[in-house]
C-alpha atoms as a PDB file:
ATOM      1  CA  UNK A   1      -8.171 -45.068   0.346  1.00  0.00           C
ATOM      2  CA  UNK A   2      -8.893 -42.382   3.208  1.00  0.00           C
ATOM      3  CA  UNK A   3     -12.556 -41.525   3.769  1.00  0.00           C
ATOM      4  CA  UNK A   4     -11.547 -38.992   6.342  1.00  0.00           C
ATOM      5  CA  UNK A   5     -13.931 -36.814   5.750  1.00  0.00           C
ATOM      6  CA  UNK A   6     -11.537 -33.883   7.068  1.00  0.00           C
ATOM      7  CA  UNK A   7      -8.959 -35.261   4.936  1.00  0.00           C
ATOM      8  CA  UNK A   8     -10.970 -34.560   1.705  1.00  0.00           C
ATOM      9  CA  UNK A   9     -12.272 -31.411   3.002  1.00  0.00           C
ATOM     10  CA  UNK A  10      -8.119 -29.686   3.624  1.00  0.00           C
ATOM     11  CA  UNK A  11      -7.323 -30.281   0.209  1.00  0.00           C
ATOM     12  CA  UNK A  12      -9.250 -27.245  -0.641  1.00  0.00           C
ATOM     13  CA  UNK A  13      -7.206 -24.060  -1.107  1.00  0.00           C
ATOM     14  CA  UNK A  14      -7.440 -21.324   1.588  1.00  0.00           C
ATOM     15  CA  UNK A  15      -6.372 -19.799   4.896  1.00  0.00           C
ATOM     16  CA  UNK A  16      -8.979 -22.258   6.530  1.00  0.00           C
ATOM     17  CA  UNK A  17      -7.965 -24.901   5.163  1.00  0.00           C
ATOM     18  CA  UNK A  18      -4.324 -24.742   5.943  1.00  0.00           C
ATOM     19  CA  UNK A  19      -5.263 -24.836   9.881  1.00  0.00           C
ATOM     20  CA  UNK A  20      -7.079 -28.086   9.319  1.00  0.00           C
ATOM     21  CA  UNK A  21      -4.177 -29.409   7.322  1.00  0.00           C
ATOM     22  CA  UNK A  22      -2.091 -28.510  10.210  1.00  0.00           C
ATOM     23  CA  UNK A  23      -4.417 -29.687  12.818  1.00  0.00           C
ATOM     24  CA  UNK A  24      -4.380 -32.894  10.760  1.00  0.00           C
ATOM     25  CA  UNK A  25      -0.309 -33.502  10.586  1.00  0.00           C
ATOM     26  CA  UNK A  26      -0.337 -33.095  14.963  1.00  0.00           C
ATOM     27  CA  UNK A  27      -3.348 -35.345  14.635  1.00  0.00           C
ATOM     28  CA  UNK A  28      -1.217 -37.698  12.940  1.00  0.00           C
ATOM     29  CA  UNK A  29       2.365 -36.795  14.740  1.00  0.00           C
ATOM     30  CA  UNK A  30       0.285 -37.289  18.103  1.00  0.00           C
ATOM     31  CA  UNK A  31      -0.846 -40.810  17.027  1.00  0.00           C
ATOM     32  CA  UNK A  32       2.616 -42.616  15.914  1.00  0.00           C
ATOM     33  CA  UNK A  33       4.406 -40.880  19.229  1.00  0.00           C
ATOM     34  CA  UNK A  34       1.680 -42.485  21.188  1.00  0.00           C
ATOM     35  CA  UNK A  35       2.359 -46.185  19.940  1.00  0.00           C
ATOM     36  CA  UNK A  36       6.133 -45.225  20.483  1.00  0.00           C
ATOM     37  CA  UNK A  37       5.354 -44.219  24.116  1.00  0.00           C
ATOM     38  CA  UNK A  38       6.774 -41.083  24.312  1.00  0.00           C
ATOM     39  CA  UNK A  39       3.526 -39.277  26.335  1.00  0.00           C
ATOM     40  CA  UNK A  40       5.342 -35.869  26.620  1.00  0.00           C
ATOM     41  CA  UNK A  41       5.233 -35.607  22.641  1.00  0.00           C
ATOM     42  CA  UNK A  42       1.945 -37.311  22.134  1.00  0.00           C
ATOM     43  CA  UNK A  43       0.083 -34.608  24.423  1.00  0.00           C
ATOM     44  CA  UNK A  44       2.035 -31.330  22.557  1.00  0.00           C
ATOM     45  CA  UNK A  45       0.902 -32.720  19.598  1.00  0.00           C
ATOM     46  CA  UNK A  46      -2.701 -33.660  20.447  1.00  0.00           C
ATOM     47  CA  UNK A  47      -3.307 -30.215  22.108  1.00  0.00           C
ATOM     48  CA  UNK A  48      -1.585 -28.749  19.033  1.00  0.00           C
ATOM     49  CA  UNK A  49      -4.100 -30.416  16.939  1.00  0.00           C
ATOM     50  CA  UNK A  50      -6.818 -29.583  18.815  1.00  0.00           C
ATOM     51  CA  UNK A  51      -5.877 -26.014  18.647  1.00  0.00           C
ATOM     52  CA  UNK A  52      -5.392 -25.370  14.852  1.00  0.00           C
ATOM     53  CA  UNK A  53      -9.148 -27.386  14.447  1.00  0.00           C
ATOM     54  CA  UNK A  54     -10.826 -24.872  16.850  1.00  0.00           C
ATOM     55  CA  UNK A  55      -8.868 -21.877  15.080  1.00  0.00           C
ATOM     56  CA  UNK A  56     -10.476 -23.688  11.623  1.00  0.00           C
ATOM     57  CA  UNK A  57     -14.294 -23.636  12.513  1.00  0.00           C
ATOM     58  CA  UNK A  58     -14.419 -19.713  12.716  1.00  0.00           C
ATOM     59  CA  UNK A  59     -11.610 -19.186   9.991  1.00  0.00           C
ATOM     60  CA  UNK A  60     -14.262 -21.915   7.700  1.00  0.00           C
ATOM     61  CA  UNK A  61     -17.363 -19.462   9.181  1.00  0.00           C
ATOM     62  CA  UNK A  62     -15.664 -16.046   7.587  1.00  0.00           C
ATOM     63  CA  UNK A  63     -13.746 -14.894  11.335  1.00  0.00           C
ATOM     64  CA  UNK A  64     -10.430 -13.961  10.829  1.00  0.00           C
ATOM     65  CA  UNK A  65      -8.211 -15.797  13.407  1.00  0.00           C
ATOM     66  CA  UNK A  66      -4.833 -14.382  13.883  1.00  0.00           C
ATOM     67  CA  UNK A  67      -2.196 -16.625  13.705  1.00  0.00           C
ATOM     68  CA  UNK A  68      -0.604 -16.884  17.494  1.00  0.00           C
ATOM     69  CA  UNK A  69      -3.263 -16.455  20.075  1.00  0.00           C
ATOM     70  CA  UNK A  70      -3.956 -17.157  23.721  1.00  0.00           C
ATOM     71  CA  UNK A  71      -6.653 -20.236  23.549  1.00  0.00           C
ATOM     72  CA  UNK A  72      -9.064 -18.087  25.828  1.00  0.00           C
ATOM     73  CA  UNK A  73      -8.955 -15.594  22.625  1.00  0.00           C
ATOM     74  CA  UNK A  74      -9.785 -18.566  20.258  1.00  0.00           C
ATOM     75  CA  UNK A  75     -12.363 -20.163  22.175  1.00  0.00           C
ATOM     76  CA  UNK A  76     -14.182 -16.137  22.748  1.00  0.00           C
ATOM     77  CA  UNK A  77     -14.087 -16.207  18.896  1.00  0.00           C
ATOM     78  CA  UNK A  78     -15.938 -19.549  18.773  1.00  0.00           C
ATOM     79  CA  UNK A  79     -18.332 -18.389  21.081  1.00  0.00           C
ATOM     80  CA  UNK A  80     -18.983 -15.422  18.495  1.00  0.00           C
ATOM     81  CA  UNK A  81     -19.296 -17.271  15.580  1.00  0.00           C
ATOM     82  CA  UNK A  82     -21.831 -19.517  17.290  1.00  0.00           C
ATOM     83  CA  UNK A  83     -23.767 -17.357  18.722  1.00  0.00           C
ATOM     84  CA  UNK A  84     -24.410 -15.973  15.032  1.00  0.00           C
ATOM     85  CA  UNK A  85     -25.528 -18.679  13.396  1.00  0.00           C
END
């Protein structure tokens, strides 16, 4: 049984959603390359994941987030949706 708690939350349906799923599959890609060695794969996929979570959070919050941005653009959106709250 997974207790994730991420992993229960993308099984909802929506845009949102979909970038955590994402996020979650590099997660996972990022963790079987890394007991297999191969570093240059592990770090695409870890930054990968780390991307599509931070393009979740203001997707969850109501932002839209286009769907190829520079990080800079992501992170200025985070800042927004923060600084809201």
């Amino acid at each position: 049984m997974n207790t994730n708690p991420f992993t229960q939350i993308a099984t909802q349906d929506g845009v949102q959603y979909a970038w955590l799923r994402q996020s979650l599959n590099d997660f996972e890609m990022a963790k079987i390359l890394l007991t297999a060695n191969k570093w240059d794969g592990t770090c695409y996929h870890a930054q990968q994941a780390l991307e599509k979570l931070l393009k979740f959070v203001p997707c969850d919050a109501g932002q839209a987030q286009p769907a190829t941005s520079p990080l800079s653009q992501t992170l200025d959106i985070l800042r927004e949706v923060y600084e809201h709250q």
